[in-house]
PDB file of N, CA and C in Angstrom:
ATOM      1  N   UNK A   1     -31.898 -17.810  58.935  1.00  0.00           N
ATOM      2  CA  UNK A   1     -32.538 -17.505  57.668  1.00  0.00           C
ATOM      3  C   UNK A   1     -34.043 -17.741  57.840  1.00  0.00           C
ATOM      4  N   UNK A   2     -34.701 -16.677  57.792  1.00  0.00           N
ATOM      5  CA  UNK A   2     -36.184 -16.597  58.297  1.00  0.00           C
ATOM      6  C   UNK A   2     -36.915 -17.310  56.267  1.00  0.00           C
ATOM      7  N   UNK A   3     -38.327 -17.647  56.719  1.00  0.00           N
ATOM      8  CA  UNK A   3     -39.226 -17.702  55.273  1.00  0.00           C
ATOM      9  C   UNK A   3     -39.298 -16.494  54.526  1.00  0.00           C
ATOM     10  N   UNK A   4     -38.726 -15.536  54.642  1.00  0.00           N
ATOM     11  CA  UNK A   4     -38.775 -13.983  53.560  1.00  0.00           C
ATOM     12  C   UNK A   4     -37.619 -14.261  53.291  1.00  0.00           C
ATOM     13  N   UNK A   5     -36.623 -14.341  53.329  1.00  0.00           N
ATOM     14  CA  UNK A   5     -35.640 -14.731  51.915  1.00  0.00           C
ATOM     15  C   UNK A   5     -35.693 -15.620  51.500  1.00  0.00           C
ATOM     16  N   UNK A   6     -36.232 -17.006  52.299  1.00  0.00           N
ATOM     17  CA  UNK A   6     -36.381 -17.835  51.161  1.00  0.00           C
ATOM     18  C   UNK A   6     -36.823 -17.622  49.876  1.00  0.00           C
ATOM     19  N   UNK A   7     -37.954 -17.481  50.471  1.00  0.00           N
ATOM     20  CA  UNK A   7     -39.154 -16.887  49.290  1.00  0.00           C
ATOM     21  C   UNK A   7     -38.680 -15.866  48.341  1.00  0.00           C
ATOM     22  N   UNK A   8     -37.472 -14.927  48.855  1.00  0.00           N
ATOM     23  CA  UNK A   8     -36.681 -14.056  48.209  1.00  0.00           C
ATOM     24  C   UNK A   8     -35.893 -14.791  47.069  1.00  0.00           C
ATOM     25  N   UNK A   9     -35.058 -15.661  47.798  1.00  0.00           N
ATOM     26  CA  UNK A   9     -34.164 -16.690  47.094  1.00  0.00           C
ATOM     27  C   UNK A   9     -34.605 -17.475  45.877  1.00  0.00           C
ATOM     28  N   UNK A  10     -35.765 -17.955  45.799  1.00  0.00           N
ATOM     29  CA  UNK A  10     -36.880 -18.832  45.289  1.00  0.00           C
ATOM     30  C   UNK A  10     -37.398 -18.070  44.168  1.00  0.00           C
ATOM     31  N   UNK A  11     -38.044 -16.821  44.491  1.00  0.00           N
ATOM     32  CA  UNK A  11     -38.178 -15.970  43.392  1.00  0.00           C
ATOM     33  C   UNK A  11     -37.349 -16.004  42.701  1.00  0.00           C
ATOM     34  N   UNK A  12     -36.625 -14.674  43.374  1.00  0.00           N
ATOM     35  CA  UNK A  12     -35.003 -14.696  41.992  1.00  0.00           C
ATOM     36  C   UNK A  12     -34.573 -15.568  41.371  1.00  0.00           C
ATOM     37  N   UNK A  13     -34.510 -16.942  41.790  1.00  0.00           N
ATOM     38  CA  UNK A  13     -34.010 -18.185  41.460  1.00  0.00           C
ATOM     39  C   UNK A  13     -34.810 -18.284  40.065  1.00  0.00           C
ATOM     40  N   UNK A  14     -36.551 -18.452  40.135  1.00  0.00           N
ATOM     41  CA  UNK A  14     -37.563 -18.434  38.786  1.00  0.00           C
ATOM     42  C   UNK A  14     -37.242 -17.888  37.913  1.00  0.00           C
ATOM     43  N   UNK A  15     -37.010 -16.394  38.339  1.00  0.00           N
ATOM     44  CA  UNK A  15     -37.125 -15.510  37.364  1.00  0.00           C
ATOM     45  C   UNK A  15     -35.695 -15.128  36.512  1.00  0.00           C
ATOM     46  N   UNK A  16     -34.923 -15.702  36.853  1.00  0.00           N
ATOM     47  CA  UNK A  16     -33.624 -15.881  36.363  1.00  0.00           C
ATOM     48  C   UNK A  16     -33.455 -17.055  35.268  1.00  0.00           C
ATOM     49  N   UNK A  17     -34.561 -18.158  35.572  1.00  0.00           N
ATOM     50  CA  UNK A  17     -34.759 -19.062  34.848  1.00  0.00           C
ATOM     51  C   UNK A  17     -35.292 -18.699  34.000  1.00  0.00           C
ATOM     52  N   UNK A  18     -36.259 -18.163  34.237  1.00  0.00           N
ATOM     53  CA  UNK A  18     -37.533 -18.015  32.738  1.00  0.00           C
ATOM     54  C   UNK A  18     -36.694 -16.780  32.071  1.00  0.00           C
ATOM     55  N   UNK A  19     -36.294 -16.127  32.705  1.00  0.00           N
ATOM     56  CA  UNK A  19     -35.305 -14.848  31.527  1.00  0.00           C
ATOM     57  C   UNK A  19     -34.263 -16.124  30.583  1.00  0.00           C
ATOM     58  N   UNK A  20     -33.650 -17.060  31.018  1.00  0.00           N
ATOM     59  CA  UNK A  20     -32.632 -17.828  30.498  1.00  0.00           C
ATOM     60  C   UNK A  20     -33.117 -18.527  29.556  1.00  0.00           C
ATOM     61  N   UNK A  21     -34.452 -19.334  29.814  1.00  0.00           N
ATOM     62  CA  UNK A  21     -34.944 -20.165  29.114  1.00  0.00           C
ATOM     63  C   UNK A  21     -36.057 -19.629  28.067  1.00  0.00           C
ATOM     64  N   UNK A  22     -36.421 -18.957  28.074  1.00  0.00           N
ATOM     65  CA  UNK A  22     -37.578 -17.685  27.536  1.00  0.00           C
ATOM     66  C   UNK A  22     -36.810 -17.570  26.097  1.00  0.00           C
ATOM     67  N   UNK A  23     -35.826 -16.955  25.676  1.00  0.00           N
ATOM     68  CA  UNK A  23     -35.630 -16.589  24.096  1.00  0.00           C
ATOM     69  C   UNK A  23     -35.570 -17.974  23.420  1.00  0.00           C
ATOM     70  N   UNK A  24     -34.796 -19.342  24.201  1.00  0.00           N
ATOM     71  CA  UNK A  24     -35.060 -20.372  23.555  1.00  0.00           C
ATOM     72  C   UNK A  24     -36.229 -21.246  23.341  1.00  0.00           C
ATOM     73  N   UNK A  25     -36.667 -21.322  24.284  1.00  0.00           N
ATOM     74  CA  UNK A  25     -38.367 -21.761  24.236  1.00  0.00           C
ATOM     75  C   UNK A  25     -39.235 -20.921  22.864  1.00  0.00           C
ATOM     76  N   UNK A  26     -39.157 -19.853  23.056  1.00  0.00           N
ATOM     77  CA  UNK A  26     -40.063 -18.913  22.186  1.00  0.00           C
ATOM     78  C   UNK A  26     -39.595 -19.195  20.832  1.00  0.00           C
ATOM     79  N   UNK A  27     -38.306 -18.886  20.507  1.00  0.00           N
ATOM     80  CA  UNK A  27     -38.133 -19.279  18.892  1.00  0.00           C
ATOM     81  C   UNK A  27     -38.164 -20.761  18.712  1.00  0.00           C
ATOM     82  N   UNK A  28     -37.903 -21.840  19.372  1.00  0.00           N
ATOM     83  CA  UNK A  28     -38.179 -22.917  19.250  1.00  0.00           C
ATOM     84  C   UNK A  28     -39.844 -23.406  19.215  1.00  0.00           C
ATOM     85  N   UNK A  29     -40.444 -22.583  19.675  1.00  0.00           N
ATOM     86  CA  UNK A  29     -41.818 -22.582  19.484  1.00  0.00           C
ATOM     87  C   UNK A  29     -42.534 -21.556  18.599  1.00  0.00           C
ATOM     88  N   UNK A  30     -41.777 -20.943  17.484  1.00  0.00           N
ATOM     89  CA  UNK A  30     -41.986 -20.350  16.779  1.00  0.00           C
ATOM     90  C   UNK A  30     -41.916 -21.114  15.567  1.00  0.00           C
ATOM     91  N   UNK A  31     -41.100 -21.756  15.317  1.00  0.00           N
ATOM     92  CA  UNK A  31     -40.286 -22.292  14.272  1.00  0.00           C
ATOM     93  C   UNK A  31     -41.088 -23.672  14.306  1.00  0.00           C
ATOM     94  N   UNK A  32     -41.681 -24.316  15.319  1.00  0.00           N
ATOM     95  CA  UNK A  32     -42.169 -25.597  15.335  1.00  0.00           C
ATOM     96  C   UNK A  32     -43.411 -25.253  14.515  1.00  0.00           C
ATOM     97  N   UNK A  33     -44.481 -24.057  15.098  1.00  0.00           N
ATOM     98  CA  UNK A  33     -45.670 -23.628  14.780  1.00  0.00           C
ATOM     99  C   UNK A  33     -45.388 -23.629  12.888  1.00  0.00           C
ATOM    100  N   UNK A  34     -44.393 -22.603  12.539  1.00  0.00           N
ATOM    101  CA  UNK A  34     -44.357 -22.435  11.122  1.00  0.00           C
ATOM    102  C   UNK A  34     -44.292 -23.553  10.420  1.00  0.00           C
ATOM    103  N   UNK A  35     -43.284 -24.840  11.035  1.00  0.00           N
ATOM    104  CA  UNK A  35     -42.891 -26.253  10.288  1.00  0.00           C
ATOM    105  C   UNK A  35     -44.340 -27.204  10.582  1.00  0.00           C
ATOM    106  N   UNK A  36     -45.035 -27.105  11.418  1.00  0.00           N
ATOM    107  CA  UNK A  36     -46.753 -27.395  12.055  1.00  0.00           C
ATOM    108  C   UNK A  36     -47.573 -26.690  10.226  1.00  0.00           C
ATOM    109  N   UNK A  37     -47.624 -26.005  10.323  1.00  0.00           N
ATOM    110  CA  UNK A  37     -48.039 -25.589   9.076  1.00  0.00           C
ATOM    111  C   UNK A  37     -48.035 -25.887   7.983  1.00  0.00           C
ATOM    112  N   UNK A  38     -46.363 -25.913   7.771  1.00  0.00           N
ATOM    113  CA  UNK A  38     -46.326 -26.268   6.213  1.00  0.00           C
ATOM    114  C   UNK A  38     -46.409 -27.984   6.198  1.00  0.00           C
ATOM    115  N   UNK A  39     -46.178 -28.703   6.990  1.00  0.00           N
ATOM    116  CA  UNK A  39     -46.712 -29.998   7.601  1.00  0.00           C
ATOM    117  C   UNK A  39     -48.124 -30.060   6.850  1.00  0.00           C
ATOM    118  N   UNK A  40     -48.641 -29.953   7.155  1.00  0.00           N
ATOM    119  CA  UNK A  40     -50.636 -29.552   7.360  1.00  0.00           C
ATOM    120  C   UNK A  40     -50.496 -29.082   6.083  1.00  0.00           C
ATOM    121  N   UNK A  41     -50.381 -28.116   5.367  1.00  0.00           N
ATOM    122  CA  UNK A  41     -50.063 -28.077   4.192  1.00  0.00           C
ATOM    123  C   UNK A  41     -49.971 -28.950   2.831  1.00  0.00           C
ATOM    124  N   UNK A  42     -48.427 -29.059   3.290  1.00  0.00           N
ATOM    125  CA  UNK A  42     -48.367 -30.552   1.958  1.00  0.00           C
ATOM    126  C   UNK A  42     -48.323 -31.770   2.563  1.00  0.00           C
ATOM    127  N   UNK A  43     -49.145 -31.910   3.986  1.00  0.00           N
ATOM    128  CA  UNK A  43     -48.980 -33.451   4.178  1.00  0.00           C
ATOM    129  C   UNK A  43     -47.895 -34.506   4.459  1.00  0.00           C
ATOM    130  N   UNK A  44     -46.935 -33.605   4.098  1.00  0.00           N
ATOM    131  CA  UNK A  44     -45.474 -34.326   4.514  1.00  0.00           C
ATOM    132  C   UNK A  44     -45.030 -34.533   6.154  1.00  0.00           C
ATOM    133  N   UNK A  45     -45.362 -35.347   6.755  1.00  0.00           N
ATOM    134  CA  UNK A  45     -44.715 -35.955   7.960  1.00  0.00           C
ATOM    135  C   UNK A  45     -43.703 -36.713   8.421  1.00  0.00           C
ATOM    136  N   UNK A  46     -42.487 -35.909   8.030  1.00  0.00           N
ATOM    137  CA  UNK A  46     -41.301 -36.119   8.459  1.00  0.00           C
ATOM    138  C   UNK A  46     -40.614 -35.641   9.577  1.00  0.00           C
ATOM    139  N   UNK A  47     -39.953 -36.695  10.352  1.00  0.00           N
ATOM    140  CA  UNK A  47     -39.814 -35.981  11.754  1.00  0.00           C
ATOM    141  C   UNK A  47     -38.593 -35.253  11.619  1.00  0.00           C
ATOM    142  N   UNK A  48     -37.775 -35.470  10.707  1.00  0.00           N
ATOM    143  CA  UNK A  48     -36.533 -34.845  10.835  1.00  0.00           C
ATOM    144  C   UNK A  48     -36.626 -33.511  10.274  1.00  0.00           C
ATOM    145  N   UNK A  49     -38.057 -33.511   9.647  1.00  0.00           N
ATOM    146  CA  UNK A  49     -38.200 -31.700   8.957  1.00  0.00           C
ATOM    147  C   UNK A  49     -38.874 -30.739  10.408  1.00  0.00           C
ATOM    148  N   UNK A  50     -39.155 -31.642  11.305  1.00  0.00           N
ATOM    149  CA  UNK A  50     -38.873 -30.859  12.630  1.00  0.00           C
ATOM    150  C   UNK A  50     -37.791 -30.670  13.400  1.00  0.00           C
ATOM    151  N   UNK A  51     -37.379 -31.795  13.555  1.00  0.00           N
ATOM    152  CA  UNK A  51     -35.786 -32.059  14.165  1.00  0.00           C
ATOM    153  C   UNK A  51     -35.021 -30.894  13.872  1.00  0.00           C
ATOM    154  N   UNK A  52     -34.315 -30.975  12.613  1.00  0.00           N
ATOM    155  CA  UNK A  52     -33.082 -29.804  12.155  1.00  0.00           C
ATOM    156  C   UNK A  52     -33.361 -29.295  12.270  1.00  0.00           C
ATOM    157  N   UNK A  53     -34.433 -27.889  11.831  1.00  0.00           N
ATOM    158  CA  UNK A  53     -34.743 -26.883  12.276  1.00  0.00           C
ATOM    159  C   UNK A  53     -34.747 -26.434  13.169  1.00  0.00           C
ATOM    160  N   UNK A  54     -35.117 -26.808  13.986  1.00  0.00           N
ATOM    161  CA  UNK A  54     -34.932 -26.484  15.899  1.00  0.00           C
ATOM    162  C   UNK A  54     -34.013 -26.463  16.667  1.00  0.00           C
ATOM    163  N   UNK A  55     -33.211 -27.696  15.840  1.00  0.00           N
ATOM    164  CA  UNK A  55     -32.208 -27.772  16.406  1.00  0.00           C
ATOM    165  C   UNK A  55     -31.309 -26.772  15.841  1.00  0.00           C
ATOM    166  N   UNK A  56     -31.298 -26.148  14.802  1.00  0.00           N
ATOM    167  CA  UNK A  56     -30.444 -24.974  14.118  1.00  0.00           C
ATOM    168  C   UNK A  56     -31.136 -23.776  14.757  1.00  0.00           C
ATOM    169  N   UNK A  57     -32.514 -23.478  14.974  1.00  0.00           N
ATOM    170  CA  UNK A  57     -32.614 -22.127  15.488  1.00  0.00           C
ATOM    171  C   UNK A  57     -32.440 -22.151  17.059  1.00  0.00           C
ATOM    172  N   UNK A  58     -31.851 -23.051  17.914  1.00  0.00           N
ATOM    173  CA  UNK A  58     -31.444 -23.454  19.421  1.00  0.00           C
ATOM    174  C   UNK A  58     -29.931 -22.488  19.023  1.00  0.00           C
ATOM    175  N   UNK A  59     -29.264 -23.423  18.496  1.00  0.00           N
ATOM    176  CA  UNK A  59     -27.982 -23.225  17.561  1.00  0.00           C
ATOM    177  C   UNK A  59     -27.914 -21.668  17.909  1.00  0.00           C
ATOM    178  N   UNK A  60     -29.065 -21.173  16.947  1.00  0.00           N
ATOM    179  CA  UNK A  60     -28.590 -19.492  16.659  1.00  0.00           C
ATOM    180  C   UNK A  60     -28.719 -18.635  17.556  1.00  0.00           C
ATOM    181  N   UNK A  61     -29.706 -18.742  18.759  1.00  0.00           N
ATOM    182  CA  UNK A  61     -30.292 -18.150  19.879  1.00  0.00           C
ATOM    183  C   UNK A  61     -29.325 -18.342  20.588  1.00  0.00           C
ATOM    184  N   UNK A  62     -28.575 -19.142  21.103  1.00  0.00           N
ATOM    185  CA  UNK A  62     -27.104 -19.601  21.293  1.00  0.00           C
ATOM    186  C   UNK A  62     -26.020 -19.035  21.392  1.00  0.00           C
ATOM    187  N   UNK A  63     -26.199 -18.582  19.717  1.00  0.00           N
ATOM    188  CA  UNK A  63     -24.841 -17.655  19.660  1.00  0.00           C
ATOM    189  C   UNK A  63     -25.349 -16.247  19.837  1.00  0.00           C
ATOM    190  N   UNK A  64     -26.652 -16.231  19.412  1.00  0.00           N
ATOM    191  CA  UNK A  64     -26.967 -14.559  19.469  1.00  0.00           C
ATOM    192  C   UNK A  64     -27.326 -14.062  20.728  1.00  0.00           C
ATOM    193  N   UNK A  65     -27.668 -14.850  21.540  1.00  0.00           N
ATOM    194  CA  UNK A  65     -28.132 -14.247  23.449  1.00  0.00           C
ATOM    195  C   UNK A  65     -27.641 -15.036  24.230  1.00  0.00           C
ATOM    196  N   UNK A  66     -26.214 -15.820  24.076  1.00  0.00           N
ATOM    197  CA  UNK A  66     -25.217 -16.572  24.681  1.00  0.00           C
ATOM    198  C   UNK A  66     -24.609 -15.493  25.434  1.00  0.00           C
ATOM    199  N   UNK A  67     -23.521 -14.582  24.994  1.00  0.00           N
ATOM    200  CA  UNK A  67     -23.417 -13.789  25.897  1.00  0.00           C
ATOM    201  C   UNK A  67     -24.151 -13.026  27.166  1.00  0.00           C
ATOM    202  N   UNK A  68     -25.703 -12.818  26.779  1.00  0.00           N
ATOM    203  CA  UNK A  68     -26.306 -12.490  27.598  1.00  0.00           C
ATOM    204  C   UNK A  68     -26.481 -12.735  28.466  1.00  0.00           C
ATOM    205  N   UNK A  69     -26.906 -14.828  27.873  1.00  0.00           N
ATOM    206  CA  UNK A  69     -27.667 -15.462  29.073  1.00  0.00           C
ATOM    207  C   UNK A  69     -26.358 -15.669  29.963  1.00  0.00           C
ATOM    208  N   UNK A  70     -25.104 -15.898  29.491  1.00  0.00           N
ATOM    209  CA  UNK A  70     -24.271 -15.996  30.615  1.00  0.00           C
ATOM    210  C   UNK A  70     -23.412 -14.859  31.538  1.00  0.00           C
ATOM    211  N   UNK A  71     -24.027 -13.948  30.980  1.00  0.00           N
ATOM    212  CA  UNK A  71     -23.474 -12.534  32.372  1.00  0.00           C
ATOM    213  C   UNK A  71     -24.959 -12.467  33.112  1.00  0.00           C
ATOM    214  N   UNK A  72     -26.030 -13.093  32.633  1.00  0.00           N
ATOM    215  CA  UNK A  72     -26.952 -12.654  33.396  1.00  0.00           C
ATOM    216  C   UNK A  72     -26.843 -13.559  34.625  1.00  0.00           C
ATOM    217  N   UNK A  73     -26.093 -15.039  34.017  1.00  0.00           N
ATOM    218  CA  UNK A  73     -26.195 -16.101  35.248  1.00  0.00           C
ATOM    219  C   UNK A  73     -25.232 -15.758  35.678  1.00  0.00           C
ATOM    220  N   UNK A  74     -23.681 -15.397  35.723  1.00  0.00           N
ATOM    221  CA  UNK A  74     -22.900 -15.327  36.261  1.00  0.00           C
ATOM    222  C   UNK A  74     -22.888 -13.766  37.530  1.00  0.00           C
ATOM    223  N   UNK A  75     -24.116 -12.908  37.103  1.00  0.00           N
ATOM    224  CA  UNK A  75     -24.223 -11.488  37.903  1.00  0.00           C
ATOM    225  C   UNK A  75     -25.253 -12.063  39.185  1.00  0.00           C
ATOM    226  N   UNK A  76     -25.894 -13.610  38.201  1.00  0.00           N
ATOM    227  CA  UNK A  76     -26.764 -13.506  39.758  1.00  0.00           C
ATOM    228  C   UNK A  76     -26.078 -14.819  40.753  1.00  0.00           C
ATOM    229  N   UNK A  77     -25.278 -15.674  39.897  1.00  0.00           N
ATOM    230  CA  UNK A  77     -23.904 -16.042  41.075  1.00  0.00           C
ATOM    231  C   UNK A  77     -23.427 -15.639  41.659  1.00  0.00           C
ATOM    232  N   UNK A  78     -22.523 -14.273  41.515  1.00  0.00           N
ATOM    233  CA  UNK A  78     -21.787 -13.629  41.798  1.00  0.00           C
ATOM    234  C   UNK A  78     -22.580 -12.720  43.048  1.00  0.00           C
ATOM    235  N   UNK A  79     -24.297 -12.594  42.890  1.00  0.00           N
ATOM    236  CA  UNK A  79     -24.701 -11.580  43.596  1.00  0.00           C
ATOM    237  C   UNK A  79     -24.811 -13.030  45.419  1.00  0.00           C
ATOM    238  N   UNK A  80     -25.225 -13.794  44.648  1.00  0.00           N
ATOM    239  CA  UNK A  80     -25.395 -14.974  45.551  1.00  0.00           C
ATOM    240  C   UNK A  80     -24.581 -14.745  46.886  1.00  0.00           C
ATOM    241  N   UNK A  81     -23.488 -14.981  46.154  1.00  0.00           N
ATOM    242  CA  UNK A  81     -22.025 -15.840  46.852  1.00  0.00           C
ATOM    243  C   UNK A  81     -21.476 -14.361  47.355  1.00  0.00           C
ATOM    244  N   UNK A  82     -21.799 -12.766  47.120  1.00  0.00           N
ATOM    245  CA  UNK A  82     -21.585 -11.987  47.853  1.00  0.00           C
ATOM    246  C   UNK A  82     -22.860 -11.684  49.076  1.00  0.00           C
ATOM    247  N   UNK A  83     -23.763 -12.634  48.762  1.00  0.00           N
ATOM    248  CA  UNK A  83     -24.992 -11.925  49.816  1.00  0.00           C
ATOM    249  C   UNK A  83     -24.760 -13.573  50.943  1.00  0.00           C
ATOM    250  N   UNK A  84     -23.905 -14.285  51.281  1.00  0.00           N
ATOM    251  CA  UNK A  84     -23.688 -15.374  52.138  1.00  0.00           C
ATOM    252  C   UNK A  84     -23.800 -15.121  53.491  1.00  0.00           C
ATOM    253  N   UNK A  85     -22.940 -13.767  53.684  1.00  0.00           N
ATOM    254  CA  UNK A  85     -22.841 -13.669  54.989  1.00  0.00           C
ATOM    255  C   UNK A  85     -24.494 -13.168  55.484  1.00  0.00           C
ATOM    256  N   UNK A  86     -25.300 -12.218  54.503  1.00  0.00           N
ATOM    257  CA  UNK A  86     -25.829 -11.175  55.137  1.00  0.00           C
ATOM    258  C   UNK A  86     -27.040 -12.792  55.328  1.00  0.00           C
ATOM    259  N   UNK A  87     -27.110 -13.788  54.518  1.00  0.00           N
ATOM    260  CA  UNK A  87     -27.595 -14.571  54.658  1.00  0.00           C
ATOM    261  C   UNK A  87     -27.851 -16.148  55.949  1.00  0.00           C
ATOM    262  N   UNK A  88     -26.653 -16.022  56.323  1.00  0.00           N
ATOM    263  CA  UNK A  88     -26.843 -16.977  57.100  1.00  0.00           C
ATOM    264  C   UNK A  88     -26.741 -16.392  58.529  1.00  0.00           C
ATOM    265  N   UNK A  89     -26.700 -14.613  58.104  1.00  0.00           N
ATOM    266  CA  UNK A  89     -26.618 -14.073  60.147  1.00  0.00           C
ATOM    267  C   UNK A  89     -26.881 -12.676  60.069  1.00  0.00           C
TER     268      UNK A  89
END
């Protein structure tokens, strides 16, 4: 196994991540920004009026790009564990 698939391996590996982690990050950082606001707003600093929220729109991203995120991980397992041989010879 030469340094060009690593580097192959390594890539794909990232970018499989940030596709996975990307819709949850983003609405979780959507939803913080809006609750950041109304914070600043009326002054109310309660941590749990950050807490639930996030933790409910994690929740929904969950169910709504759950399927996704897991055929996307399981297509690039699957691509893995069929590319072994071409990999180690």
């Amino acid at each position: 196994m030469d340094a060009d698939i690593v580097m192959t391996l390594a890539r794909d590996m990232l970018w499989v991540t940030l596709k996975l982690g990307a819709p949850i990050l983003l609405a979780v950082l959507a939803v913080g920004l809006v609750i950041a606001m109304f914070q600043a707003a009326t002054q109310i600093n309660e941590m749990t009026l950050t807490f639930v929220p996030k933790l409910l729109v994690v929740a929904a991203v969950l169910v709504l790009a759950g399927h996704w995120m897991l055929r996307l991980l399981t297509d690039y397992t699957r691509t893995l564990i069929e590319n072994i041989p071409e990999l180690l010879g």
